[in-house]
C-alpha atoms as a PDB file:
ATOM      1  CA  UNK A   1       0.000   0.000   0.000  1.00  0.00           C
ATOM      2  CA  UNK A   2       3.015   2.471  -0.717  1.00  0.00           C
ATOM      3  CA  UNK A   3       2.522   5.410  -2.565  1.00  0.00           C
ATOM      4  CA  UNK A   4       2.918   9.136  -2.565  1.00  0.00           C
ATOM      5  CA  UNK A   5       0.107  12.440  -2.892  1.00  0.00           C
ATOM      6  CA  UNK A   6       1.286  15.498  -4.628  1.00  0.00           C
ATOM      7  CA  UNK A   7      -0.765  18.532  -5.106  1.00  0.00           C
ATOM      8  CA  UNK A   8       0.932  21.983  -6.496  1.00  0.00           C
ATOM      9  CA  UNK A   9      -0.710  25.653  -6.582  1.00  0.00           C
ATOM     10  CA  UNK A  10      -0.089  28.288  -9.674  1.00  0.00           C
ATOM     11  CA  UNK A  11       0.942  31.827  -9.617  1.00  0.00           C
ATOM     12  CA  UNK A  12      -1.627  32.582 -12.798  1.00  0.00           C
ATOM     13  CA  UNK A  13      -3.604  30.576 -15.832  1.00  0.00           C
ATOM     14  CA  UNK A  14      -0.336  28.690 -17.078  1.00  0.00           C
ATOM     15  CA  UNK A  15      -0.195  25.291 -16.202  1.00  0.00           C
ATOM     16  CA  UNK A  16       3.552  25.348 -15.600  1.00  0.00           C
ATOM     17  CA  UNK A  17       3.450  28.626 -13.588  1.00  0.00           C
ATOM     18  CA  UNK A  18       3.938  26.273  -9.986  1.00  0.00           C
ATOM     19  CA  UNK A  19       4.703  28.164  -6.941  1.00  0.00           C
ATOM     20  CA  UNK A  20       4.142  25.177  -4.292  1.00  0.00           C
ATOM     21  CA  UNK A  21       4.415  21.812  -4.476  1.00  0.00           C
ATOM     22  CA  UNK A  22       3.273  19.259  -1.474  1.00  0.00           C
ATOM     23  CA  UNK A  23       4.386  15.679  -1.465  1.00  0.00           C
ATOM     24  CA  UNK A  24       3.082  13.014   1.145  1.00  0.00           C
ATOM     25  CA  UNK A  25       4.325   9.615   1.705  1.00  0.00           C
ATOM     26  CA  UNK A  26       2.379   6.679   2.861  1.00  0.00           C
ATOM     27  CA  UNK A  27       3.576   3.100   3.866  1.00  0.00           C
ATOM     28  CA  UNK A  28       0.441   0.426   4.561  1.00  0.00           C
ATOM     29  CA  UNK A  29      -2.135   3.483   4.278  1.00  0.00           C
ATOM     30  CA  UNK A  30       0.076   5.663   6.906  1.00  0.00           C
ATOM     31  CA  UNK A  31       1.900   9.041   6.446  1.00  0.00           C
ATOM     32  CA  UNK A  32       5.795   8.401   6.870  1.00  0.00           C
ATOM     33  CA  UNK A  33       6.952  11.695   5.293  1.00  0.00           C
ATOM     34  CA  UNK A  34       5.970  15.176   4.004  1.00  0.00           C
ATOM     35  CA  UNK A  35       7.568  17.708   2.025  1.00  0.00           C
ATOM     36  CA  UNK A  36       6.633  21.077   0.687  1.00  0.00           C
ATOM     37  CA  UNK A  37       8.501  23.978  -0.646  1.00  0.00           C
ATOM     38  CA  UNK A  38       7.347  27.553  -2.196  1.00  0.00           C
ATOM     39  CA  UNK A  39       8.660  28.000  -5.907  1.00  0.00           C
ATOM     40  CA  UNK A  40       9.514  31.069  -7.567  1.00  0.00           C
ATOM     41  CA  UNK A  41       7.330  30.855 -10.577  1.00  0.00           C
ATOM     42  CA  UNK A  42       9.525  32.967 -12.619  1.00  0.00           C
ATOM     43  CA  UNK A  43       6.243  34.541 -13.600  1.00  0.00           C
ATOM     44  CA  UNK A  44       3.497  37.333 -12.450  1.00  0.00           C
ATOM     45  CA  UNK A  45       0.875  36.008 -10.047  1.00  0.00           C
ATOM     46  CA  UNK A  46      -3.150  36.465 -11.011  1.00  0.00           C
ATOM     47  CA  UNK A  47      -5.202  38.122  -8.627  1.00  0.00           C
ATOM     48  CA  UNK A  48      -7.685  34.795  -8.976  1.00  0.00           C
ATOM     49  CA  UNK A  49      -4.809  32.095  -8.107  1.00  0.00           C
ATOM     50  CA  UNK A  50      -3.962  34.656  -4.925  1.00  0.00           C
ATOM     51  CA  UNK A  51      -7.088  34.897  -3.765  1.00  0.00           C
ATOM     52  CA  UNK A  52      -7.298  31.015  -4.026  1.00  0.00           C
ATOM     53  CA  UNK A  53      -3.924  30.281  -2.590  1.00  0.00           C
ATOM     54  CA  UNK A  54      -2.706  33.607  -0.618  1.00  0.00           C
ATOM     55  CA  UNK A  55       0.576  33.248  -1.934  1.00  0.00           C
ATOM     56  CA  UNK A  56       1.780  36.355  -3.244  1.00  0.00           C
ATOM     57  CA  UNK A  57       5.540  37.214  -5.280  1.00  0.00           C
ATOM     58  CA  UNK A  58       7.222  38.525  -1.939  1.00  0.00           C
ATOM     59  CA  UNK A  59       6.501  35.057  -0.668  1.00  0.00           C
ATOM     60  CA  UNK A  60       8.453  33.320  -3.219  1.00  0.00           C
ATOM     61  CA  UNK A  61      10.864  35.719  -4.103  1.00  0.00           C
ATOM     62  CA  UNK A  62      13.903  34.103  -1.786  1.00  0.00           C
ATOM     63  CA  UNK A  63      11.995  30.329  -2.948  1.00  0.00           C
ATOM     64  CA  UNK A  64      14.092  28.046  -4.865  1.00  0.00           C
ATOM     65  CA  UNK A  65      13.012  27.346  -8.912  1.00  0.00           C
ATOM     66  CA  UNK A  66      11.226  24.578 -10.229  1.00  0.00           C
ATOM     67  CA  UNK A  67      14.603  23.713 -11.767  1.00  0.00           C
ATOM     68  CA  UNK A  68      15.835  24.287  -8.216  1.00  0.00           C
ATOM     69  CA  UNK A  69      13.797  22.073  -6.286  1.00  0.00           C
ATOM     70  CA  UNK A  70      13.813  19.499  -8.969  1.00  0.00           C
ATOM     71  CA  UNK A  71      16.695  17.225  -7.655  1.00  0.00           C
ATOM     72  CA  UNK A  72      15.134  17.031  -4.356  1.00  0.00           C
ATOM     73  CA  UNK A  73      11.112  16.591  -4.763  1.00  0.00           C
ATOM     74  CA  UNK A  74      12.095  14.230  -7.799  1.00  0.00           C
ATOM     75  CA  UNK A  75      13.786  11.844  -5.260  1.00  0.00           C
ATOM     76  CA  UNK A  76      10.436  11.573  -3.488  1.00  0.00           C
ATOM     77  CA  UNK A  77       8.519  10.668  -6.432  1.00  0.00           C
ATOM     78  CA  UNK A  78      10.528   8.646  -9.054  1.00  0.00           C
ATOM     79  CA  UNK A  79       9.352   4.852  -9.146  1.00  0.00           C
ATOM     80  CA  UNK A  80       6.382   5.094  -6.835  1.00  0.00           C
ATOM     81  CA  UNK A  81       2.881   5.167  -7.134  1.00  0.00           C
ATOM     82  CA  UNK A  82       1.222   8.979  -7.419  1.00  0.00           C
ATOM     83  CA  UNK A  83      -1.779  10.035  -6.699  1.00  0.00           C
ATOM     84  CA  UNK A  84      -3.842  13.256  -7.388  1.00  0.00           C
ATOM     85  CA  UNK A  85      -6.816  14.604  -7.104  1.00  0.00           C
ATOM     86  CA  UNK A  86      -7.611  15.096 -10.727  1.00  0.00           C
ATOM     87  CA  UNK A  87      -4.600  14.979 -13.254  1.00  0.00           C
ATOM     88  CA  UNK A  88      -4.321  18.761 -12.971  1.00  0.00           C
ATOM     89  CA  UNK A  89      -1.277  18.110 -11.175  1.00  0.00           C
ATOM     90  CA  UNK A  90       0.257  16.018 -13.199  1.00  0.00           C
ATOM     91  CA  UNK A  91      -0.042  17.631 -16.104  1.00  0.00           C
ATOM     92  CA  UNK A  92       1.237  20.627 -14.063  1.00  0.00           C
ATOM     93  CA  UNK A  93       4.410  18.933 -13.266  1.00  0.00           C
ATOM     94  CA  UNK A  94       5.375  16.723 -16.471  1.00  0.00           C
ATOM     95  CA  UNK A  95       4.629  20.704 -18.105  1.00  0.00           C
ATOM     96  CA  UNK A  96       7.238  22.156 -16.304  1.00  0.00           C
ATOM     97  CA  UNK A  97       9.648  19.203 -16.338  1.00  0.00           C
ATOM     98  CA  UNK A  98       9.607  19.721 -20.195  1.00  0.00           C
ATOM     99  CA  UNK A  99       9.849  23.454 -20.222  1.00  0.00           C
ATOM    100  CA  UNK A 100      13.202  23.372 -18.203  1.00  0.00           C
ATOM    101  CA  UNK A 101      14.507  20.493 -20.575  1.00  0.00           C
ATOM    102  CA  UNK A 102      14.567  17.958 -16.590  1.00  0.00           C
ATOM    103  CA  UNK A 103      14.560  14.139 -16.922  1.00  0.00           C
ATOM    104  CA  UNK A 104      11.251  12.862 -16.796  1.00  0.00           C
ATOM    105  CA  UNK A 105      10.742  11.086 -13.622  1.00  0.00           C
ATOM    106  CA  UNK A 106       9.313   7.162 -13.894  1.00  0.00           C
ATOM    107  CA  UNK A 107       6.342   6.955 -12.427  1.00  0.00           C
ATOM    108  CA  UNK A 108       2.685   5.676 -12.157  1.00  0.00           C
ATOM    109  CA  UNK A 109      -0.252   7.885 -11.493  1.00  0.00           C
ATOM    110  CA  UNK A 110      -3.657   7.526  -9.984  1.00  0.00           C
ATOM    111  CA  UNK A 111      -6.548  10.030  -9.995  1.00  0.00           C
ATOM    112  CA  UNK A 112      -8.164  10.010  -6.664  1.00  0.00           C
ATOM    113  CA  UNK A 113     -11.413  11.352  -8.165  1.00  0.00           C
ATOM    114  CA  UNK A 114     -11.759   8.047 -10.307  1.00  0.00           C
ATOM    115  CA  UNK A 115     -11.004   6.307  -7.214  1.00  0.00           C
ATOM    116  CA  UNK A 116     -13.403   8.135  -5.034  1.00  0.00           C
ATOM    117  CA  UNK A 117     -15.998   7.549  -7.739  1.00  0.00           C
ATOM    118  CA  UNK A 118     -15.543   4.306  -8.473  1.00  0.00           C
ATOM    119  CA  UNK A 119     -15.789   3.376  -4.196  1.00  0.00           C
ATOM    120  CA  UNK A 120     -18.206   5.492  -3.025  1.00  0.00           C
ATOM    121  CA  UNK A 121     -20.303   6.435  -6.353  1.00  0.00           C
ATOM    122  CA  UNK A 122     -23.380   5.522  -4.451  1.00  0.00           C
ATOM    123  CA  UNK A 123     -22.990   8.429  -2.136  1.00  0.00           C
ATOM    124  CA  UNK A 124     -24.992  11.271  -3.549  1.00  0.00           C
ATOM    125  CA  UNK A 125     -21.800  14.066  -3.106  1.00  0.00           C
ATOM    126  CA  UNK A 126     -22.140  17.617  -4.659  1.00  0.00           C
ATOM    127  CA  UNK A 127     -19.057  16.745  -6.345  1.00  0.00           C
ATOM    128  CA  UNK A 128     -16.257  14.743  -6.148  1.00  0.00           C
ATOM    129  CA  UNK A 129     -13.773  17.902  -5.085  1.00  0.00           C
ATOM    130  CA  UNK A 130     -11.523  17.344  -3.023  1.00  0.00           C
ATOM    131  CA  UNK A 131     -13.217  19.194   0.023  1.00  0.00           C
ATOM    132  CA  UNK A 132     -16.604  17.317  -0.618  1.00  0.00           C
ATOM    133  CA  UNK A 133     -14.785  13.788  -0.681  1.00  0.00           C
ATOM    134  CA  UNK A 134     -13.009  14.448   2.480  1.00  0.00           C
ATOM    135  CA  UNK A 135     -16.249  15.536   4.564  1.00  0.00           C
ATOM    136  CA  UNK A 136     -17.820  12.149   3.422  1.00  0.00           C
ATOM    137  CA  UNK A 137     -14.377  10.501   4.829  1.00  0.00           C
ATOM    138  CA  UNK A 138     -14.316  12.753   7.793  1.00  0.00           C
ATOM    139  CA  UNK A 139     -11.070  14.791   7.006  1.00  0.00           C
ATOM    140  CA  UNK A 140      -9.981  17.498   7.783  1.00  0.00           C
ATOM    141  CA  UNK A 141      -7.895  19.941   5.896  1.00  0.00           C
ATOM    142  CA  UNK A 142      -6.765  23.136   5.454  1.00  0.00           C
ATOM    143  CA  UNK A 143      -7.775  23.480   1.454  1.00  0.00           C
ATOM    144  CA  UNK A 144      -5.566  25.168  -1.286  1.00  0.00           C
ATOM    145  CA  UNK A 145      -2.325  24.526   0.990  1.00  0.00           C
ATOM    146  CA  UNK A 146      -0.281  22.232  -1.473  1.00  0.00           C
ATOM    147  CA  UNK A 147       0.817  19.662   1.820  1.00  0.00           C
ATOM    148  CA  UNK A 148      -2.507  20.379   3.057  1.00  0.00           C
ATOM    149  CA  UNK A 149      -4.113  19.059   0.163  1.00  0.00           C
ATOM    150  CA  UNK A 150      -1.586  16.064  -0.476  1.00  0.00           C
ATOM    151  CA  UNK A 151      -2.363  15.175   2.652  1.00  0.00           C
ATOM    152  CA  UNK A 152      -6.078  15.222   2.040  1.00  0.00           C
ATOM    153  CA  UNK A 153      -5.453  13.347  -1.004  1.00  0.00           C
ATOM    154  CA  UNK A 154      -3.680  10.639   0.324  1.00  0.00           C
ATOM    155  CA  UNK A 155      -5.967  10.361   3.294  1.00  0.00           C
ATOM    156  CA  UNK A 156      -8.818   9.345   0.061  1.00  0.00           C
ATOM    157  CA  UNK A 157      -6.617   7.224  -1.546  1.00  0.00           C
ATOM    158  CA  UNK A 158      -6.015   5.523   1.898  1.00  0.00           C
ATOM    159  CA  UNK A 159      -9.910   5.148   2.977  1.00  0.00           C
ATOM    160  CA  UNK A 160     -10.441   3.702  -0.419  1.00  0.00           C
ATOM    161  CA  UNK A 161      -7.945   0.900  -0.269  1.00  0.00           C
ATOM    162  CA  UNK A 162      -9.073   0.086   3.266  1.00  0.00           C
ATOM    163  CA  UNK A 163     -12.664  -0.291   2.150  1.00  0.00           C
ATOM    164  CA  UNK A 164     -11.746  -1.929  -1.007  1.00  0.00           C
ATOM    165  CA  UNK A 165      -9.138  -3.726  -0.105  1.00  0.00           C
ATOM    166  CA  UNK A 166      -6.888  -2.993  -2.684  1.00  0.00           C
ATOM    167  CA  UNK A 167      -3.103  -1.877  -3.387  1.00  0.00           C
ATOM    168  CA  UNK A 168      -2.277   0.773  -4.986  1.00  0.00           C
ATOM    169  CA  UNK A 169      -1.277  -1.136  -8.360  1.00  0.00           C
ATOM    170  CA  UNK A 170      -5.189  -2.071  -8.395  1.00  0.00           C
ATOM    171  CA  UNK A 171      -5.743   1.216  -9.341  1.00  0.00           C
ATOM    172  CA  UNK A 172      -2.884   2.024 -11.938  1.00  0.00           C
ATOM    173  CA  UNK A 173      -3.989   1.924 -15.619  1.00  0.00           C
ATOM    174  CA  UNK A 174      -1.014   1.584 -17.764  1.00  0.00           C
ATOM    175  CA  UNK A 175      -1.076   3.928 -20.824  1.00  0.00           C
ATOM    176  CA  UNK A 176      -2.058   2.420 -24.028  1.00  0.00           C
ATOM    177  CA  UNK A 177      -0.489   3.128 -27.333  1.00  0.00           C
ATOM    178  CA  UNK A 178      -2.460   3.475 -30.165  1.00  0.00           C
ATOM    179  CA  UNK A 179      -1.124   3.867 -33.894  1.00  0.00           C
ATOM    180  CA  UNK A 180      -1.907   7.254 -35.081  1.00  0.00           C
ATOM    181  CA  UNK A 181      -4.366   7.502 -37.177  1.00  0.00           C
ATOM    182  CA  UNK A 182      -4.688   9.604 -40.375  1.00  0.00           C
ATOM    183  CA  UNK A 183      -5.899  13.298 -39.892  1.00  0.00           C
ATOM    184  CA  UNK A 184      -9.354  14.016 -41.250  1.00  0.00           C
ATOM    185  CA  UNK A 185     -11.426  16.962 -40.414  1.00  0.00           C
ATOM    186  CA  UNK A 186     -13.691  16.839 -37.748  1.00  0.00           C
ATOM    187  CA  UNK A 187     -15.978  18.764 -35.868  1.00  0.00           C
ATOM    188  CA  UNK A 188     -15.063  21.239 -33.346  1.00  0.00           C
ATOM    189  CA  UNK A 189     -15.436  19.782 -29.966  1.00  0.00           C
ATOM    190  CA  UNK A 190     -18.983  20.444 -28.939  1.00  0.00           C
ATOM    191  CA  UNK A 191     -17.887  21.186 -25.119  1.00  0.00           C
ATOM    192  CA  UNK A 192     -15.573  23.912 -24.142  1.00  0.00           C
ATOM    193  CA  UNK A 193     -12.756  22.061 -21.410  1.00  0.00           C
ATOM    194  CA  UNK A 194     -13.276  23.095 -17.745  1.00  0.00           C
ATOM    195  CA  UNK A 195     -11.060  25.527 -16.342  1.00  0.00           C
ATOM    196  CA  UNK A 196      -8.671  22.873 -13.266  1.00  0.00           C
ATOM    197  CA  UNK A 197      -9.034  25.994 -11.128  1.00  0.00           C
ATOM    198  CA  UNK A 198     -12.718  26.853 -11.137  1.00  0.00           C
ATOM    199  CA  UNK A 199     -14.731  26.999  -8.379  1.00  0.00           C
ATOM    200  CA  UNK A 200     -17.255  24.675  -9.717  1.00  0.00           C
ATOM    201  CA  UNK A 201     -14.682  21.924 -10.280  1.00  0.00           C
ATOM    202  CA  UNK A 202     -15.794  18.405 -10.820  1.00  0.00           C
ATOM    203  CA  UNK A 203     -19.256  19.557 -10.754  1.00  0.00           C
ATOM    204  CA  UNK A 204     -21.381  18.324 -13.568  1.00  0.00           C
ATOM    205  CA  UNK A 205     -23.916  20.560 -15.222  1.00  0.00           C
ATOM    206  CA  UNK A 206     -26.563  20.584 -18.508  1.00  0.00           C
ATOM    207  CA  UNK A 207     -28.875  23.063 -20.043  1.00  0.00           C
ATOM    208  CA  UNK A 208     -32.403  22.974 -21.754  1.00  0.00           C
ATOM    209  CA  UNK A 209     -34.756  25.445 -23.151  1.00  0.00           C
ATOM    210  CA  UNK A 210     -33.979  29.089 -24.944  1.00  0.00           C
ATOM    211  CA  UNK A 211     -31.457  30.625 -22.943  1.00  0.00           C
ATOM    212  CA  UNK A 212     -30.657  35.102 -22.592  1.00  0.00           C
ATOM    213  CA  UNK A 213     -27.271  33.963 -24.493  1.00  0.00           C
ATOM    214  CA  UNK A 214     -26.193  31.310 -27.519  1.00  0.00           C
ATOM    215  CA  UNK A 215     -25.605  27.711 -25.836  1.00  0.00           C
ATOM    216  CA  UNK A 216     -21.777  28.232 -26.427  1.00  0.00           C
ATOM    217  CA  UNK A 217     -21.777  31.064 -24.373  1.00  0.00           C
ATOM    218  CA  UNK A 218     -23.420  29.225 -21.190  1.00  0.00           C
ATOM    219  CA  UNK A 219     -21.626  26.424 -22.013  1.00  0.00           C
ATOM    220  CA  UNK A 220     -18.266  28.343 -22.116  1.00  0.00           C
ATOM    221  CA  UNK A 221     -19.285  30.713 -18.822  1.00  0.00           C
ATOM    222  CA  UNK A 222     -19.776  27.149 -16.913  1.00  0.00           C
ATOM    223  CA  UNK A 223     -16.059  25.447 -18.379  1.00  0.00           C
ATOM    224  CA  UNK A 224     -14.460  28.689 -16.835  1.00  0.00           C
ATOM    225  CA  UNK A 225     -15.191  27.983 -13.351  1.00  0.00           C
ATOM    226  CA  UNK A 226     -14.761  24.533 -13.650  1.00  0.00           C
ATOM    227  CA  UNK A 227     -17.561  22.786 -14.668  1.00  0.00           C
ATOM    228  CA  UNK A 228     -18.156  19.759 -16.741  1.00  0.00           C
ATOM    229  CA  UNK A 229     -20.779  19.971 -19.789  1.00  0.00           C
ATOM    230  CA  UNK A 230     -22.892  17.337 -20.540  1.00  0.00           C
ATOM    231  CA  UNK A 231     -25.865  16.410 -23.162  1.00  0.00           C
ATOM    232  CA  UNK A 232     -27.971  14.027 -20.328  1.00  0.00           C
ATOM    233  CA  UNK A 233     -29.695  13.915 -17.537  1.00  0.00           C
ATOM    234  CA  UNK A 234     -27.398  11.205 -15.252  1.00  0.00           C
ATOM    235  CA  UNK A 235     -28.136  10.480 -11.368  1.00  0.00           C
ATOM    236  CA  UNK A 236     -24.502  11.984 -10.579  1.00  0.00           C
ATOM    237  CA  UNK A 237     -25.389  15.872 -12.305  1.00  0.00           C
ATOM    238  CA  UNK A 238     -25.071  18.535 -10.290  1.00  0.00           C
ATOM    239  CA  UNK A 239     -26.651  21.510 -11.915  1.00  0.00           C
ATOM    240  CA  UNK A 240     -29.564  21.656 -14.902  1.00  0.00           C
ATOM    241  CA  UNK A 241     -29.945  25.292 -16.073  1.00  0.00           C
ATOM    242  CA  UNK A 242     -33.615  25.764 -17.006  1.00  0.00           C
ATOM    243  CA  UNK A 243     -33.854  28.143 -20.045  1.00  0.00           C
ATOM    244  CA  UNK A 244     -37.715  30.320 -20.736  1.00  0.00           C
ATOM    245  CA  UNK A 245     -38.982  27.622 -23.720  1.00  0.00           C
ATOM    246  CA  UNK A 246     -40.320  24.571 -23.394  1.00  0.00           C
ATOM    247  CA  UNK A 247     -40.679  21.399 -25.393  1.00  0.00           C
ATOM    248  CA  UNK A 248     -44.318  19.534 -24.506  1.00  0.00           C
ATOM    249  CA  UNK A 249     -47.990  20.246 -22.944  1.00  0.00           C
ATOM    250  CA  UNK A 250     -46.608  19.549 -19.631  1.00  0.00           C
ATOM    251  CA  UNK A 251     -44.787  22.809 -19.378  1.00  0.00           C
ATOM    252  CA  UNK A 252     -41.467  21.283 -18.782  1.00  0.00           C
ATOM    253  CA  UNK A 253     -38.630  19.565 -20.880  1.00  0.00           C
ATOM    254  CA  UNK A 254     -37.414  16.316 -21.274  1.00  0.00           C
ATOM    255  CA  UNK A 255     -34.382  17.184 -19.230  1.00  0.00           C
ATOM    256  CA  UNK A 256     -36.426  18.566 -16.090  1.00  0.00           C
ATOM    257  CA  UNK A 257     -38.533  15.994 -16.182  1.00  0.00           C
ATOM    258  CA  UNK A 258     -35.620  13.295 -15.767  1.00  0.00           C
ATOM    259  CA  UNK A 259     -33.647  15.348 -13.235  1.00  0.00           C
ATOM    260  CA  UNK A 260     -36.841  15.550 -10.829  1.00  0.00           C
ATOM    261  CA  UNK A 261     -37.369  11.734 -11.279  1.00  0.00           C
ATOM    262  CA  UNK A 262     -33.524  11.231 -10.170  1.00  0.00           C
ATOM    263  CA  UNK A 263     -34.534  13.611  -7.429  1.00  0.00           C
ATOM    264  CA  UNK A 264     -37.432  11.499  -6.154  1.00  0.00           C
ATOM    265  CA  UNK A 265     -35.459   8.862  -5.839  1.00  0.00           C
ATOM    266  CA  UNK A 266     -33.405  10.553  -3.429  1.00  0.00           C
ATOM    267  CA  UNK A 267     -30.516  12.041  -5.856  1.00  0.00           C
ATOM    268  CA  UNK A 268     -29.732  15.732  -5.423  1.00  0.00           C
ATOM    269  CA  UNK A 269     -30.147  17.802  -9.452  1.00  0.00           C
ATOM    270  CA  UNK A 270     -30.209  21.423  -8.556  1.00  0.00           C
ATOM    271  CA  UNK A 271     -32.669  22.769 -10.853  1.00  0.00           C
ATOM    272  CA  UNK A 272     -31.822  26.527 -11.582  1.00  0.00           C
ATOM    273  CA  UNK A 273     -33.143  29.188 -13.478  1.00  0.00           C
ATOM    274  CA  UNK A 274     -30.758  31.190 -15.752  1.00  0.00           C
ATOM    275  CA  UNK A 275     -30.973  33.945 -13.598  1.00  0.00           C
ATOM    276  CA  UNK A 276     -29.659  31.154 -10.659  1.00  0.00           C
ATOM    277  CA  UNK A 277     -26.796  30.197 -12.774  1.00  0.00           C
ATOM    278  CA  UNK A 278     -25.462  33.506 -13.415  1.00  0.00           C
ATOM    279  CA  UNK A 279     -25.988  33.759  -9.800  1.00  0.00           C
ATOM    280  CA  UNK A 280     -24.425  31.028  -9.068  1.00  0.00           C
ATOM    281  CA  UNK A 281     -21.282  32.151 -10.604  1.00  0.00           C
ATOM    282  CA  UNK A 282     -21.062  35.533  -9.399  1.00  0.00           C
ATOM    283  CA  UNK A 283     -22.028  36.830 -13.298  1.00  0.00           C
ATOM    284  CA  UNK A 284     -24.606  39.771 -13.075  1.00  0.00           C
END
């Protein structure tokens, strides 16, 4: 049951822009070891990413470089088992690793949110964030602390293999490689991809009727604070945005009319107007 949690915070809306990095280690679903260092970013900081993180440049200014701390953190992580809560982080740090021409560092990685979906997908969670997962576990964290929040993701990956009974390796999906195949034109994608920083992470979300603005538009004002877009009605949706038309005699759509069945049986599809929506993400 060995394996390590990373999480790292951003300075601004580049991937690579790191300015903390957490690592936990865990031996037989214990923590052995943590380790956590600022990073100068080498780059301005967004006022969204401070308010998220509170770390501002004078924090990082004496703070060792990615390059820097690279000898060091990659110790802790070559040859193990990683997990993170999405694969924001990993993206974050093979990104970086490329951009200052380091060695890549061997490793297999797990995404705790497929793990905390795939063990406790009957529990009807707002989302499978980070937070919300750990106040179904009972954990408590300080959130949007890079150790804090490897520490809160180890402490899922650790309740899951307990109540699953699993290693680590039961969880590890190997890459597969596919022969590339020739390019033809295709349509744009129809979904914009969620901003890894939003608010609304994880959080699942559709739309029905005529809304105030094109589909694109909602659809895109939803991606940027982190939610996901889909076509259906499923038990696990969070959100269904409730435009002024309607599609039959009964006054409401197809859509509605699935999300309140999931509700009656005891799922939780917060039905919102438009108005709601832009509400709900702070857009007047």
């Amino acid at each position: 049951m060995d394996f390590v949690a990373i999480d790292v915070e951003t300075a601004n809306n580049e991937i690579e822009s790191i300015c903390q990095i957490g690592i936990t280690t865990y031996s037989n679903g214990k923590l052995i070891h943590e380790w956590s260092s600022l990073i100068n970013p080498q780059s301005d900081f967004g006022n969204f990413n401070i308010k998220i993180h509170g770390i501002q440049p004078h924090d990082v200014k004496d703070a060792p470089t990615f390059a820097q701390a690279y000898p060091e953190f990659s110790q802790l992580l070559s040859n193990k088992y990683i997990v993170s809560h999405t694969f924001f982080d990993r993206t974050a740090i093979n990104n970086s690793i490329q951009k200052h021409g380091l060695p890549p560092i061997e490793n297999n990685w797990i995404d705790t949110v497929k793990v905390a979906r795939k063990t406790w997908g009957h529990i009807p969670l707002a989302s499978y964030g980070l937070a919300n997962v750990c106040q179904f576990i009972g954990f408590k964290f300080n959130h949007h602390d890079a150790l804090e929040d490897a520490k809160a993701c180890g402490a899922i990956m650790s309740a899951a293999l307990l109540d699953t009974d699993t290693k680590p390796a039961d969880w590890y999906t190997p890459p597969t490689k596919t022969k590339p195949k020739p390019k033809k034109k295709t349509k744009k994608s129809e979904f914009p991809t969620p901003n890894p920083q939003g608010a609304l992470i994880g959080h699942t979300i559709a739309f029905t009727g005529k809304l105030s603005v094109t589909r694109s538009k909602a659809a895109q004002l939803a991606a940027d604070h982190g939610c996901i877009l889909s076509k259906y009605i499923q038990w696990h949706t969070n959100y269904l945005v409730i435009g002024s038309s309607t599609k039959n005699a009964v006054g409401k759509s197809s859509k509605q009319i699935q999300a309140e069945a999931f509700n009656n049986q005891g799922h939780n599809i917060r039905i919102l107007t438009e108005q709601d929506f832009k509400t709900l993400i702070g857009k007047p």
